[in-house]
N, C-alpha and C. Protein backbone atom coordinates (compact mmCIF):
# COMPACT_ATOMS: atom_id res chain seq x y z
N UNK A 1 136.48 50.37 95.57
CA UNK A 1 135.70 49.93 96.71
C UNK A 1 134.73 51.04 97.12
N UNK A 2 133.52 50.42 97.36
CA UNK A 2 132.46 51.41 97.22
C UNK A 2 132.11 51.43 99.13
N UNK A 3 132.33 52.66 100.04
CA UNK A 3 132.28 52.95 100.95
C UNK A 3 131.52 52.54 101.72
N UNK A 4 130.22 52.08 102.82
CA UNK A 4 129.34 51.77 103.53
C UNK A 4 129.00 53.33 103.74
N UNK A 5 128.20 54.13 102.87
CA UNK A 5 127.69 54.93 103.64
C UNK A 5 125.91 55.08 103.20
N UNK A 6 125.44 55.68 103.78
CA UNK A 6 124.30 56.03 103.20
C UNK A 6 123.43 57.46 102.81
N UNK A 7 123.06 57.25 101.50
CA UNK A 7 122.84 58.30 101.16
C UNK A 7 121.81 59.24 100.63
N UNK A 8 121.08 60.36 101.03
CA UNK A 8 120.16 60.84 101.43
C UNK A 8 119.72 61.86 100.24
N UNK A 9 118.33 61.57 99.39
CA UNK A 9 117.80 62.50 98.89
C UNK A 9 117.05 63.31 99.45
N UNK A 10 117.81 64.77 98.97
CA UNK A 10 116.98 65.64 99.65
C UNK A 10 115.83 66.40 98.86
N UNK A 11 114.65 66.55 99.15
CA UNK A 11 113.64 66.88 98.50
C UNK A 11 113.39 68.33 98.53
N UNK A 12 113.46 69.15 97.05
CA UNK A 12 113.24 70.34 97.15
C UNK A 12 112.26 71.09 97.85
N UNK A 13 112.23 71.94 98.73
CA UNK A 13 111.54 72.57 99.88
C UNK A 13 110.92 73.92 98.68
N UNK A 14 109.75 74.06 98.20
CA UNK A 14 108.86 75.51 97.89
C UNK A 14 109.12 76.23 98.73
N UNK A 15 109.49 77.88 98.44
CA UNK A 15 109.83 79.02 99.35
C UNK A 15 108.88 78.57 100.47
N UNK A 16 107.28 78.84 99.65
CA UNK A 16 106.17 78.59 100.50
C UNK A 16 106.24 77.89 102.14
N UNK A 17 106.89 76.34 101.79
CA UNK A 17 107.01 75.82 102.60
C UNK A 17 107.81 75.44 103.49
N UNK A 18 109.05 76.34 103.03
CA UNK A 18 110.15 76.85 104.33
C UNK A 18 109.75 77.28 105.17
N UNK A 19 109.90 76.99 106.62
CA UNK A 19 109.74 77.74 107.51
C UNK A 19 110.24 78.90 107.89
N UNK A 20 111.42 79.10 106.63
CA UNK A 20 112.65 80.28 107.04
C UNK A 20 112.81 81.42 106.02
N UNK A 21 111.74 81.10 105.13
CA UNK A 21 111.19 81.69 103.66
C UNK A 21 110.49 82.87 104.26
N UNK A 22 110.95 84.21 104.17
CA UNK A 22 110.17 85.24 104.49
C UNK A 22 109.19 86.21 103.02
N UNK A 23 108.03 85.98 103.28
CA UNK A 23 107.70 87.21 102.05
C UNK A 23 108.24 88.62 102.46
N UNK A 24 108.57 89.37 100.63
CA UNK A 24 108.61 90.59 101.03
C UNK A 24 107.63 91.23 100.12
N UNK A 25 106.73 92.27 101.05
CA UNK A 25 105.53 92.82 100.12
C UNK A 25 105.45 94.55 100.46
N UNK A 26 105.76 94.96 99.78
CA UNK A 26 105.25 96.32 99.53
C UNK A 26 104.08 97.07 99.60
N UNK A 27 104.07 98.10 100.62
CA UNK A 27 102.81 98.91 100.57
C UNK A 27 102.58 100.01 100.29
N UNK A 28 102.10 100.61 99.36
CA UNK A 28 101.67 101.81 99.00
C UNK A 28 100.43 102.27 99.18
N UNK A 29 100.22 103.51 100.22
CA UNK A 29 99.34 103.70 100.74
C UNK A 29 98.56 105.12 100.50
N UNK A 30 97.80 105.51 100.58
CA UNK A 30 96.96 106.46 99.80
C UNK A 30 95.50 106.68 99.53
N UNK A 31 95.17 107.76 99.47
CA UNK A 31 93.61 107.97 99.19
C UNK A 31 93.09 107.94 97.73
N UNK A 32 94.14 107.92 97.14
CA UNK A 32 93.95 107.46 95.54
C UNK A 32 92.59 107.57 95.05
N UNK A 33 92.64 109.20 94.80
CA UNK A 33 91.95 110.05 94.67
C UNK A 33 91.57 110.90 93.41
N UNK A 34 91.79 110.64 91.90
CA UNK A 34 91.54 109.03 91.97
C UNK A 34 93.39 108.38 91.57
N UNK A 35 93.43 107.14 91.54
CA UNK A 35 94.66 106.96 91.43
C UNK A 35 95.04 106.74 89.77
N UNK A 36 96.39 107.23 89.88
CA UNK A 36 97.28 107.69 88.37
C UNK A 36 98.15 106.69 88.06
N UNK A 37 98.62 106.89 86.89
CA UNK A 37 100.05 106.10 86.26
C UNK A 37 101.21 106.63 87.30
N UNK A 38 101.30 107.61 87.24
CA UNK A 38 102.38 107.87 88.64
C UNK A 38 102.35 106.77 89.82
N UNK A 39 101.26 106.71 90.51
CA UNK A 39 101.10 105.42 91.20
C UNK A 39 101.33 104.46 90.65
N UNK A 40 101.35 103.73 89.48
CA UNK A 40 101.70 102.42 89.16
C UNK A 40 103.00 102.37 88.85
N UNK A 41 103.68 103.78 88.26
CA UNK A 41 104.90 104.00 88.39
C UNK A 41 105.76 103.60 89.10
N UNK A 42 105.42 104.19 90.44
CA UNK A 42 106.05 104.33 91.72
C UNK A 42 106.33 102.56 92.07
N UNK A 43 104.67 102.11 92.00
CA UNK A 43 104.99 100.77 92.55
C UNK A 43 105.88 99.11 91.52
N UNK A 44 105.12 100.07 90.17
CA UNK A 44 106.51 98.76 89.40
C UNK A 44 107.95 99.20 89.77
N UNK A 45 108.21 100.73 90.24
CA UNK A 45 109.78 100.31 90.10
C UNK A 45 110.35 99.68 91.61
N UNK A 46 109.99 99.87 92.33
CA UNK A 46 109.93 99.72 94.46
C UNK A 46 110.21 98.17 93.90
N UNK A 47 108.97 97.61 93.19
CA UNK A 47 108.83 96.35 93.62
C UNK A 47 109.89 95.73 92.56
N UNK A 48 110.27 95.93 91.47
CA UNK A 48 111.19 95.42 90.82
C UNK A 48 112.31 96.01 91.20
N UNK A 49 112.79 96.74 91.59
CA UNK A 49 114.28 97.43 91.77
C UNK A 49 114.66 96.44 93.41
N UNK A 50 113.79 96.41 94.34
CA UNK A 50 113.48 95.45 95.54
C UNK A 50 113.39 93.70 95.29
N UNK A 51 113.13 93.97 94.37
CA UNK A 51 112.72 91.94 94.49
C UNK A 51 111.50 91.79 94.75
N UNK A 52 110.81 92.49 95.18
CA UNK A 52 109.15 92.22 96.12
C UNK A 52 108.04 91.47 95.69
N UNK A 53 107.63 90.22 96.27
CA UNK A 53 107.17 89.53 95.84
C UNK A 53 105.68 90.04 95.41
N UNK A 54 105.47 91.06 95.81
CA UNK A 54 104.09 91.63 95.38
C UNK A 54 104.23 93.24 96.33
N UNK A 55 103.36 94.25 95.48
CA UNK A 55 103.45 95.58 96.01
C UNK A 55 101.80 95.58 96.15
N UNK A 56 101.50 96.00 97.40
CA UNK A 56 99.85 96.16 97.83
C UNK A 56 99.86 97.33 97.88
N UNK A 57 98.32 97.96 96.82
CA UNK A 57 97.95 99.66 97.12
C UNK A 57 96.76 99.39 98.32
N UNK A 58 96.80 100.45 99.36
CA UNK A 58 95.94 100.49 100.36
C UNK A 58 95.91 101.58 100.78
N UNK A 59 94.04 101.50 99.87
CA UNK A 59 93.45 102.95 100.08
C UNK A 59 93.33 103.56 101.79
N UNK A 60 93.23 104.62 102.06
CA UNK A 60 93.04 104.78 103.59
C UNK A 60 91.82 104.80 103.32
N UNK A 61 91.25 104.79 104.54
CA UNK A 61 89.90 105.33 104.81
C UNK A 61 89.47 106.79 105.36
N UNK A 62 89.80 107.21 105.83
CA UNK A 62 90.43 108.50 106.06
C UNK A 62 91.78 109.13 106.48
N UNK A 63 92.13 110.36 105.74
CA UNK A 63 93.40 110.27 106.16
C UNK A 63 93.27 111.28 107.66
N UNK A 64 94.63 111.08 108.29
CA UNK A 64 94.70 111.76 109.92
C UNK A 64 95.40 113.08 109.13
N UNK A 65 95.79 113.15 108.19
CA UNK A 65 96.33 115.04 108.36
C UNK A 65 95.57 115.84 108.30
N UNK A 66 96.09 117.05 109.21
CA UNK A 66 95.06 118.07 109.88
C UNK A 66 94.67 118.87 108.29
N UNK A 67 95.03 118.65 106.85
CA UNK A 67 94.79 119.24 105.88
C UNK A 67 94.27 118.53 104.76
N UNK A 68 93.46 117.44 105.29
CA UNK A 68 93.07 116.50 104.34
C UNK A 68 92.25 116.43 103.12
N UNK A 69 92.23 116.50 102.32
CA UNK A 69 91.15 117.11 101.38
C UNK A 69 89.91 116.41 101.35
N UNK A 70 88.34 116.61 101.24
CA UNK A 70 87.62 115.62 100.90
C UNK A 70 87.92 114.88 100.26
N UNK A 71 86.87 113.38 100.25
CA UNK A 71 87.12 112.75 99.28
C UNK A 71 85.89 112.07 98.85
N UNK A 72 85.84 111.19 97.71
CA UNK A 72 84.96 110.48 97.09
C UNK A 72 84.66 109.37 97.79
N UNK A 73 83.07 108.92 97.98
CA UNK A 73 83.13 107.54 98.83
C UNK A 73 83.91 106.30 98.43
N UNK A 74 84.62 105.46 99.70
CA UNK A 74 86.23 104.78 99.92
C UNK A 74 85.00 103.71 98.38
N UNK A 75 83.74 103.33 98.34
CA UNK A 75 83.74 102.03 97.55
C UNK A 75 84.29 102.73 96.16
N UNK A 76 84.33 104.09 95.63
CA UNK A 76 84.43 103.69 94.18
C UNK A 76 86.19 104.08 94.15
N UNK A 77 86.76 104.38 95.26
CA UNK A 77 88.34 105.11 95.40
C UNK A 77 88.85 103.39 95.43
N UNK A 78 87.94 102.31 95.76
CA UNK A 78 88.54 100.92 96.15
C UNK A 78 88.57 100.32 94.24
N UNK A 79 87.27 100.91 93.70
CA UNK A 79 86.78 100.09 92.58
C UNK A 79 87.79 100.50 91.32
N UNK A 80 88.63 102.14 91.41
CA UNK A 80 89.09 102.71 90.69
C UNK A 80 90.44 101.56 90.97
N UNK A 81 91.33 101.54 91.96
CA UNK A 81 92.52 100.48 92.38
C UNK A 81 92.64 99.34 91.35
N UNK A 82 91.27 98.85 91.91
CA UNK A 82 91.09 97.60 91.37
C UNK A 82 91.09 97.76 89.59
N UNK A 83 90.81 98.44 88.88
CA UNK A 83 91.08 98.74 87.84
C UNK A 83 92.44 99.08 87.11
N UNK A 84 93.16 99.59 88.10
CA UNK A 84 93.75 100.34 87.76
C UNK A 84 94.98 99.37 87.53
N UNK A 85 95.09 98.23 89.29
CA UNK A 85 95.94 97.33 88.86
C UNK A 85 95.42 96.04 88.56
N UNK A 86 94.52 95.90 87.65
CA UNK A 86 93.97 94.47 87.00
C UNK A 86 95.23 94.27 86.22
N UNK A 87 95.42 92.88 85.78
CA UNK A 87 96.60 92.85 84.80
C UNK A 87 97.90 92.22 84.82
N UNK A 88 98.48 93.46 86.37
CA UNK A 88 99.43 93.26 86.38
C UNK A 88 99.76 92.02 87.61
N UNK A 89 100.27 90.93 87.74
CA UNK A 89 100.75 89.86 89.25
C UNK A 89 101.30 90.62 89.95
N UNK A 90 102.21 91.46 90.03
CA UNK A 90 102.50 92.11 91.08
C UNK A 90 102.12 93.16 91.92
N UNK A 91 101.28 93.06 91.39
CA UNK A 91 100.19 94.20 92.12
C UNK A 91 98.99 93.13 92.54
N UNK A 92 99.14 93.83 93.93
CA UNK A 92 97.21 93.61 94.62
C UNK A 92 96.76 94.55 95.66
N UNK A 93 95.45 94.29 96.27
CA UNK A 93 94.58 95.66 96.83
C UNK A 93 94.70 95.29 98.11
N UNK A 94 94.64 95.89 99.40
CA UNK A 94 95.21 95.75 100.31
C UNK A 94 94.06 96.62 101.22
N UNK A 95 92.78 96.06 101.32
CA UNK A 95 91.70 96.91 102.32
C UNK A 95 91.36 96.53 103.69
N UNK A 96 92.23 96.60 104.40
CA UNK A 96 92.39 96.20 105.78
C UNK A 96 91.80 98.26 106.47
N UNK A 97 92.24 99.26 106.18
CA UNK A 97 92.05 100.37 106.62
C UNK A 97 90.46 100.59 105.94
N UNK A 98 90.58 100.16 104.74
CA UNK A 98 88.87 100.33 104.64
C UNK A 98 87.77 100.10 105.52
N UNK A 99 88.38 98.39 105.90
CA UNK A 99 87.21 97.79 106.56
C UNK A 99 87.14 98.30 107.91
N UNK A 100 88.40 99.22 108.07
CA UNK A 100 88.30 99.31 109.83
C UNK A 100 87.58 100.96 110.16
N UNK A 101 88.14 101.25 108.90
CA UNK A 101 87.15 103.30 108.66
C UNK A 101 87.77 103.81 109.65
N UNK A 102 87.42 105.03 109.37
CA UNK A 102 88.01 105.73 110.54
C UNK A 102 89.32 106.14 110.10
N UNK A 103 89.82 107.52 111.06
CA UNK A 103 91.13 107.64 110.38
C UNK A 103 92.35 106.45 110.67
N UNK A 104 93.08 106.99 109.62
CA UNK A 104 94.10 105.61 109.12
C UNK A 104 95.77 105.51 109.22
N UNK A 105 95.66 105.83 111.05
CA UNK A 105 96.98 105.74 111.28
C UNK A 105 98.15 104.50 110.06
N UNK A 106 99.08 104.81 110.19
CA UNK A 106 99.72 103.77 109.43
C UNK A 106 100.49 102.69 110.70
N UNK A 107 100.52 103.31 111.96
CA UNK A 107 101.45 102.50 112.44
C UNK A 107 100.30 101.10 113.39
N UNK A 108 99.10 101.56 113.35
CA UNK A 108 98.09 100.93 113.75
C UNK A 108 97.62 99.50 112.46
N UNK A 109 97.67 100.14 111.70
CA UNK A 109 97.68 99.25 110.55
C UNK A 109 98.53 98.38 110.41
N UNK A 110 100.08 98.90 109.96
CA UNK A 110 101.03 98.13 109.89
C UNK A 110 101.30 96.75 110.99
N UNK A 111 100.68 97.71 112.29
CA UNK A 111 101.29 96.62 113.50
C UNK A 111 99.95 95.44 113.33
N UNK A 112 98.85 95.48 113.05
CA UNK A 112 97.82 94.21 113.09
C UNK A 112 98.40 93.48 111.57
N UNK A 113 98.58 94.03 110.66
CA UNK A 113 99.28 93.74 109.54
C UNK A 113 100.29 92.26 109.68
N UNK A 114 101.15 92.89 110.57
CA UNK A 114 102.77 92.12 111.10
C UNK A 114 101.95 91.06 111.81
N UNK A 115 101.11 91.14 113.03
CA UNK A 115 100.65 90.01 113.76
C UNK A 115 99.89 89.61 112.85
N UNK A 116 99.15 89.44 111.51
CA UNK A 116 98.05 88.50 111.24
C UNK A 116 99.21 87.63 109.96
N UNK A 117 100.74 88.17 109.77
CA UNK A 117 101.19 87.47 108.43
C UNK A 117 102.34 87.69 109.44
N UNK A 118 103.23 86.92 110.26
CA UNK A 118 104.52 87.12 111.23
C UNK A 118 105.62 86.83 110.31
N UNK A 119 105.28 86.19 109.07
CA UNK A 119 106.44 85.55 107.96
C UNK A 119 106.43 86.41 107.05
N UNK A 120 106.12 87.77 107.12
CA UNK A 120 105.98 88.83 106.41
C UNK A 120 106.96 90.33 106.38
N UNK A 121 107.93 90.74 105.50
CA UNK A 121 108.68 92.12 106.01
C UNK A 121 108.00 92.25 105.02
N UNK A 122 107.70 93.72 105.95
CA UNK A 122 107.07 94.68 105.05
C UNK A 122 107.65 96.22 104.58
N UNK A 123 107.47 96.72 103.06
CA UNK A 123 108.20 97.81 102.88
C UNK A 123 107.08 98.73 102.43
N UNK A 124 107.45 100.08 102.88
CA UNK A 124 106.27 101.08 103.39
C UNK A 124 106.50 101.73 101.71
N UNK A 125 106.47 102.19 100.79
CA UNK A 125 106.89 103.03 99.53
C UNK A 125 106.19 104.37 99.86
N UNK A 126 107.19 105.27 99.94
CA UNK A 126 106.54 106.70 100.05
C UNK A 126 107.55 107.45 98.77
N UNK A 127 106.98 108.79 98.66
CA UNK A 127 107.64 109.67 97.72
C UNK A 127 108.85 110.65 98.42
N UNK A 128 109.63 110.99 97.86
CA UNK A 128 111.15 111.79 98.10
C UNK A 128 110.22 113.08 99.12
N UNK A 129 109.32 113.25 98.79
CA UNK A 129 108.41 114.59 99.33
C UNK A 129 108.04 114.25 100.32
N UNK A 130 107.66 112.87 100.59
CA UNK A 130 107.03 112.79 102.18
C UNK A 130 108.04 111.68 103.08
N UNK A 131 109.14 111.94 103.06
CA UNK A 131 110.67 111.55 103.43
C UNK A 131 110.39 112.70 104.73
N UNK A 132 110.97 113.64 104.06
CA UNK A 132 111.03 115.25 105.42
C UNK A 132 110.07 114.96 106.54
N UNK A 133 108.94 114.49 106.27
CA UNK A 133 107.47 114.70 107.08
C UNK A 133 107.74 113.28 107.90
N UNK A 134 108.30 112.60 108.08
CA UNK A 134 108.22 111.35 108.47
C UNK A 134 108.18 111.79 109.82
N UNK A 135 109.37 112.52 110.76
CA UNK A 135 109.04 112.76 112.14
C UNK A 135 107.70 113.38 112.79
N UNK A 136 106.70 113.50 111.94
CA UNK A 136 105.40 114.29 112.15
C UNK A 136 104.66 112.66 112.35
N UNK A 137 105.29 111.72 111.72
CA UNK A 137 103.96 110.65 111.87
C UNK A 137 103.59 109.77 113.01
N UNK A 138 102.45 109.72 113.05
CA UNK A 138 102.02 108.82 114.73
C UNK A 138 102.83 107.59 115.33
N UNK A 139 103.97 107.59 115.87
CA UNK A 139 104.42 106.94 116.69
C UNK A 139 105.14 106.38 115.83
N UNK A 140 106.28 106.83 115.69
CA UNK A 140 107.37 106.75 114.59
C UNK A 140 108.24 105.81 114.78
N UNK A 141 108.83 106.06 115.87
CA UNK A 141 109.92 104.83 116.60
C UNK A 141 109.37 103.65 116.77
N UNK A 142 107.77 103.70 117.24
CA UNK A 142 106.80 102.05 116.55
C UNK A 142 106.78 101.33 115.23
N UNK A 143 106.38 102.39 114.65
CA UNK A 143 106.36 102.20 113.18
C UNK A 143 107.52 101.43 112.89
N UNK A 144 108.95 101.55 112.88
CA UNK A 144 109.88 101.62 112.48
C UNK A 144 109.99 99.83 112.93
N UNK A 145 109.05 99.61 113.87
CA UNK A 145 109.64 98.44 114.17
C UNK A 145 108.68 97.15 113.14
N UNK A 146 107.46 97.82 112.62
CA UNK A 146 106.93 96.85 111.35
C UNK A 146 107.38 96.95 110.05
N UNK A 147 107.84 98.08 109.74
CA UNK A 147 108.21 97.92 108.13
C UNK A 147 109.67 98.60 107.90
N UNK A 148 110.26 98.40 106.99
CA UNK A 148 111.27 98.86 106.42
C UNK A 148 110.73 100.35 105.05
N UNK A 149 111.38 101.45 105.14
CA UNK A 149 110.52 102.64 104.89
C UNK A 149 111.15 102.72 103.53
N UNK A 150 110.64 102.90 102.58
CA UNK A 150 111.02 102.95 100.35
C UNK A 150 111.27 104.13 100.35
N UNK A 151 111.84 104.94 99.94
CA UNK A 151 111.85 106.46 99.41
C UNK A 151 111.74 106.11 97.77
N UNK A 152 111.04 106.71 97.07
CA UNK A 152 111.40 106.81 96.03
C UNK A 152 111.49 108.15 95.42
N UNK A 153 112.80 108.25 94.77
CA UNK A 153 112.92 109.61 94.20
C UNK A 153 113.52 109.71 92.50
N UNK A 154 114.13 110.98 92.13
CA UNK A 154 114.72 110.84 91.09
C UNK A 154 116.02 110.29 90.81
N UNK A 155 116.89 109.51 89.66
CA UNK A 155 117.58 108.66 89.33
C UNK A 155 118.54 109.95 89.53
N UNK A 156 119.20 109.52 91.29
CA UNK A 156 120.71 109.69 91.54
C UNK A 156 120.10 111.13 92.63
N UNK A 157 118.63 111.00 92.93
CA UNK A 157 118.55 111.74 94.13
C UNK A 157 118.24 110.83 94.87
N UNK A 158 119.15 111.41 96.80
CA UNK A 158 118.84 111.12 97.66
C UNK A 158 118.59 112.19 98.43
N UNK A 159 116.95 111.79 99.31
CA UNK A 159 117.55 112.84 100.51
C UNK A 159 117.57 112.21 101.45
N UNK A 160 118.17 113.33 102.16
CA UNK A 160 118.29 113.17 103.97
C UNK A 160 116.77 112.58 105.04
N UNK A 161 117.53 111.69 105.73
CA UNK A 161 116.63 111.70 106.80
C UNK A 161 116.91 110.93 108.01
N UNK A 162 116.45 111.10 109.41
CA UNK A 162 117.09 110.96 110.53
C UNK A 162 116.90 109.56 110.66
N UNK A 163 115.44 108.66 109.57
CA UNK A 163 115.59 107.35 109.65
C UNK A 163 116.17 106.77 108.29
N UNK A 164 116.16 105.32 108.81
CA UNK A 164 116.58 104.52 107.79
C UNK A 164 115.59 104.32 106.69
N UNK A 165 116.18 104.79 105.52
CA UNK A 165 115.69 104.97 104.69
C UNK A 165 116.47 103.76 103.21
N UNK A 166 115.28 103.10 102.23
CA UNK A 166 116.14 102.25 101.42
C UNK A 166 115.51 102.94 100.31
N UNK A 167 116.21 103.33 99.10
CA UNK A 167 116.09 104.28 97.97
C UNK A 167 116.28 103.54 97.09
N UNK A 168 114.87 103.87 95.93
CA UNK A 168 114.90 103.53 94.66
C UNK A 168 114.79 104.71 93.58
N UNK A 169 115.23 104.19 92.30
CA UNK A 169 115.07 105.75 91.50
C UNK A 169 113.55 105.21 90.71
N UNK A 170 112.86 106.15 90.66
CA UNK A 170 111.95 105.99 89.42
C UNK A 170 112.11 107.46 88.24
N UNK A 171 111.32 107.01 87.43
CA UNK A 171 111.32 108.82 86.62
C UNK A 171 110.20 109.27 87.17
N UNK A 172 110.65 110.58 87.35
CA UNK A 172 109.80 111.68 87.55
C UNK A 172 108.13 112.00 86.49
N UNK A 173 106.88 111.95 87.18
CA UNK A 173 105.91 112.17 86.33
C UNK A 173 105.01 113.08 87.45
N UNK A 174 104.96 114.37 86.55
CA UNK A 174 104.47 115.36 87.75
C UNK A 174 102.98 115.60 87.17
N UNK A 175 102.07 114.59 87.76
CA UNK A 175 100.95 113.64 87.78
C UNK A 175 100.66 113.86 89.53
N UNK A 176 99.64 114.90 89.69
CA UNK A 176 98.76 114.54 91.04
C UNK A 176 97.33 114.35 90.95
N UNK A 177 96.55 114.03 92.45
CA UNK A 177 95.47 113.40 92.00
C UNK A 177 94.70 114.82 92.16
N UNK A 178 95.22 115.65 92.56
CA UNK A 178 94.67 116.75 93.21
C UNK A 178 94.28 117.86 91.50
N UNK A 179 95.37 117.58 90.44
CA UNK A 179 95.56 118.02 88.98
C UNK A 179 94.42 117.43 87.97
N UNK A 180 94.45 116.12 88.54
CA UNK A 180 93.24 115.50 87.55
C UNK A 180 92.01 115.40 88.18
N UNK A 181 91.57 115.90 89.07
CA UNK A 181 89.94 116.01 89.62
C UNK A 181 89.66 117.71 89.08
N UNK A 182 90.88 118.56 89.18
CA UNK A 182 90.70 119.93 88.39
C UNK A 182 90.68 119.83 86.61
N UNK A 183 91.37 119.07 86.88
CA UNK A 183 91.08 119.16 84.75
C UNK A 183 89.49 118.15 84.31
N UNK A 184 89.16 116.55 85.34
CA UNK A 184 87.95 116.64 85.04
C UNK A 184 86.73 117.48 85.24
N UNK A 185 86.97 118.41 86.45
CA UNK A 185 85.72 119.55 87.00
C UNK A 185 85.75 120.56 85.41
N UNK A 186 87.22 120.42 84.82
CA UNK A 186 87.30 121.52 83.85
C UNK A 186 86.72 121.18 82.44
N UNK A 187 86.40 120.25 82.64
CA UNK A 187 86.15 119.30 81.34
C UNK A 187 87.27 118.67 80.51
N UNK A 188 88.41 118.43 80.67
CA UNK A 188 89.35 118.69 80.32
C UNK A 188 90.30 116.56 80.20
N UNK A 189 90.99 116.42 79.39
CA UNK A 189 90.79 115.19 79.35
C UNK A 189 92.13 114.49 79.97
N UNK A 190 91.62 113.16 80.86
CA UNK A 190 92.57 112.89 81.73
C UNK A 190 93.34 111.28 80.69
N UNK A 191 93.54 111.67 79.68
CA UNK A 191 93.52 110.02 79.14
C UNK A 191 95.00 109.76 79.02
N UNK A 192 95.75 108.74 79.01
CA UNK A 192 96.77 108.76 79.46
C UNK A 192 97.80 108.84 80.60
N UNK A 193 97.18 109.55 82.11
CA UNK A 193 97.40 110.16 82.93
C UNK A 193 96.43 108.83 83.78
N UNK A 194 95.67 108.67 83.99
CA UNK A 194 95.13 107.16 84.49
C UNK A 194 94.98 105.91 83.46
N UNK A 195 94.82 104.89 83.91
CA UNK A 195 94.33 103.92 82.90
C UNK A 195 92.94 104.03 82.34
N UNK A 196 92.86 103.46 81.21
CA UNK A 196 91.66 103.70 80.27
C UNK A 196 90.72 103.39 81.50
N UNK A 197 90.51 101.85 82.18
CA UNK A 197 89.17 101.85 82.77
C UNK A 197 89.06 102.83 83.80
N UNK A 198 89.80 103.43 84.16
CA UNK A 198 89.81 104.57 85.42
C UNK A 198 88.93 105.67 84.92
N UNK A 199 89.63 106.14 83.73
CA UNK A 199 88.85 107.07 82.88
C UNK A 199 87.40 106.57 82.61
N UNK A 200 87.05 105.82 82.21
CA UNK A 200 85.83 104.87 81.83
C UNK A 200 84.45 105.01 82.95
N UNK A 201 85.37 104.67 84.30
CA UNK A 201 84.76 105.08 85.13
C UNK A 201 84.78 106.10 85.86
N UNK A 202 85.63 107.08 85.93
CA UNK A 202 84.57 108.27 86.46
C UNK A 202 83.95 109.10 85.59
N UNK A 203 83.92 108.68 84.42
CA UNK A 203 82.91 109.65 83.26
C UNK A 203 81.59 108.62 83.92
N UNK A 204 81.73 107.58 83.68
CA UNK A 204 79.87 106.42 83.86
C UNK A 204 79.58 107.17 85.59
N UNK A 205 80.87 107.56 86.05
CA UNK A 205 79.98 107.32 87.73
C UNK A 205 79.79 109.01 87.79
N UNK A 206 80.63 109.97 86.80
CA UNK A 206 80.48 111.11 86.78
C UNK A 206 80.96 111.92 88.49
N UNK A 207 81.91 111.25 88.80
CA UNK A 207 83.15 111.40 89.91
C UNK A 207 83.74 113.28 89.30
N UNK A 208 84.10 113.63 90.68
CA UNK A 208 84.37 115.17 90.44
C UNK A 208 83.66 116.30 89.87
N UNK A 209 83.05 116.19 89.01
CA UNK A 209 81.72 117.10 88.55
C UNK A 209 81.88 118.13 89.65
N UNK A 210 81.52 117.92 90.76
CA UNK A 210 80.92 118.99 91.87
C UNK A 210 82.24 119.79 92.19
C-alpha cells in the first residue's frame, strides 16, 4: 500500500545562487616591482592548500612605509601582473588601490572591498617575514575584522604572532624584486626568475636601466 504523501523534487541550487554560498578569495598585495615566480609561488600554494576560489594580486599604488623604495609607473607594474598571471583560472588582478592612488592603506581597501562583495571572506596572503610587522599596520584590530590573515612560510615553520594567523607551507625561493631590478641594471639575466613575457617586457619597455 502506497502511502498518500507527496513528494517534492528538489532542484539543484549553483553555489552562485545560494544565498548562503560564501566566496573565498585571496589577496596578495604588493608593488610587484617587478613581480616573480616567488609571487606565483606564494599564491598557487595559499590558494590550493585553502580551497580559494580565486587568489587576486593587487598592486598598491603607493606603498605607506616610511622606507618605501621608488617605483616604476603603477601602468606597466599593472601590465607586468597581467602577464605574469595570464593562463592560470585561479589567478586574477585586483586594481581597486590603483584606481584610488595614493598611499595604500590595506585596511581602507579591504573595508570598501567587504562592502562592495558582502558574500565575500577574504584572505590577506603575506610572507613568514611580514607576520612580526603586523602590529605596525594601520588600524589593525579593524583590519582584522575584513579578512582572515595567510602566513605563508617554510614546510613545518610556524611563527608566532599575537593575531590569528592561518598557515600554509610553500618552498622557499629566495627571489626578491629588489635582486632582479639589480641584476637587470647589471645586465645580468633574469630568465626563469619571472615569466618569459615579464622578461619580454621590461627588455621592449627597457624598465630599470636607470
Amino acid at each position: 500500500m502506497v502511502s498518500d504523501l507527496n513528494f517534492f523534487t528538489v532542484e539543484e541550487t549553483q553555489p552562485e545562487e545560494n544565498p548562503f554560498f560564501r566566496k573565498r578569495i585571496g589577496i596578495l598585495g604588493g608593488t610587484f616591482n617587478p613581480p616573480h615566480v616567488g609571487h606565483l609561488n606564494i599564491a598557487q600554494q595559499a590558494g590550493h592548500q585553502l580551497g580559494l576560489d580565486q587568489v587576486f594580486f593587487m598592486p598598491d599604488a603607493e606603498p605607506p612605509h616610511i622606507d618605501a623604495k621608488p617605483s616604476i609607473p603603477s601602468k606597466h607594474r599593472k601590465k607586468m601582473v597581467e602577464q605574469s598571471i595570464k593562463g592560470n583560472d585561479l589567478f586574477a588582478l585586483e586594481t581597486i588601490e590603483l584606481e584610488r592612488g595614493g598611499k595604500s592603506y590595506t585596511v581602507d581597501t579591504m573595508k570598501e572591498l567587504t562592502e562592495k562583495n558582502p558574500d565575500t571572506d577574504y584572505y590577506f596572503i603575506i610572507g613568514a617575514d611580514m607576520v612580526e610587522y603586523l602590529p605596525k599596520w594601520e588600524r589593525m584590530e579593524e583590519l582584522l575584522l575584513y579578512v582572515h590573515f595567510v602566513g605563508v612560510g617554510r614546510p613545518g615553520y610556524q611563527g608566532e604572532s599575537a593575531y590569528p594567523i592561518i598557515w600554509v607551507d610553500c618552498p622557499s625561493l629566495d627571489i626578491s624584486s629588489t635582486s632582479l631590478r639589480k641584476m637587470v641594471q647589471a645586465g645580468q639575466s633574469i630568465r626563469y626568475l619571472v615569466s618569459e613575457s615579464v622578461e619580454e617586457y621590461i627588455e621592449k619597455e627597457g624598465l630599470y636601466l636607470d
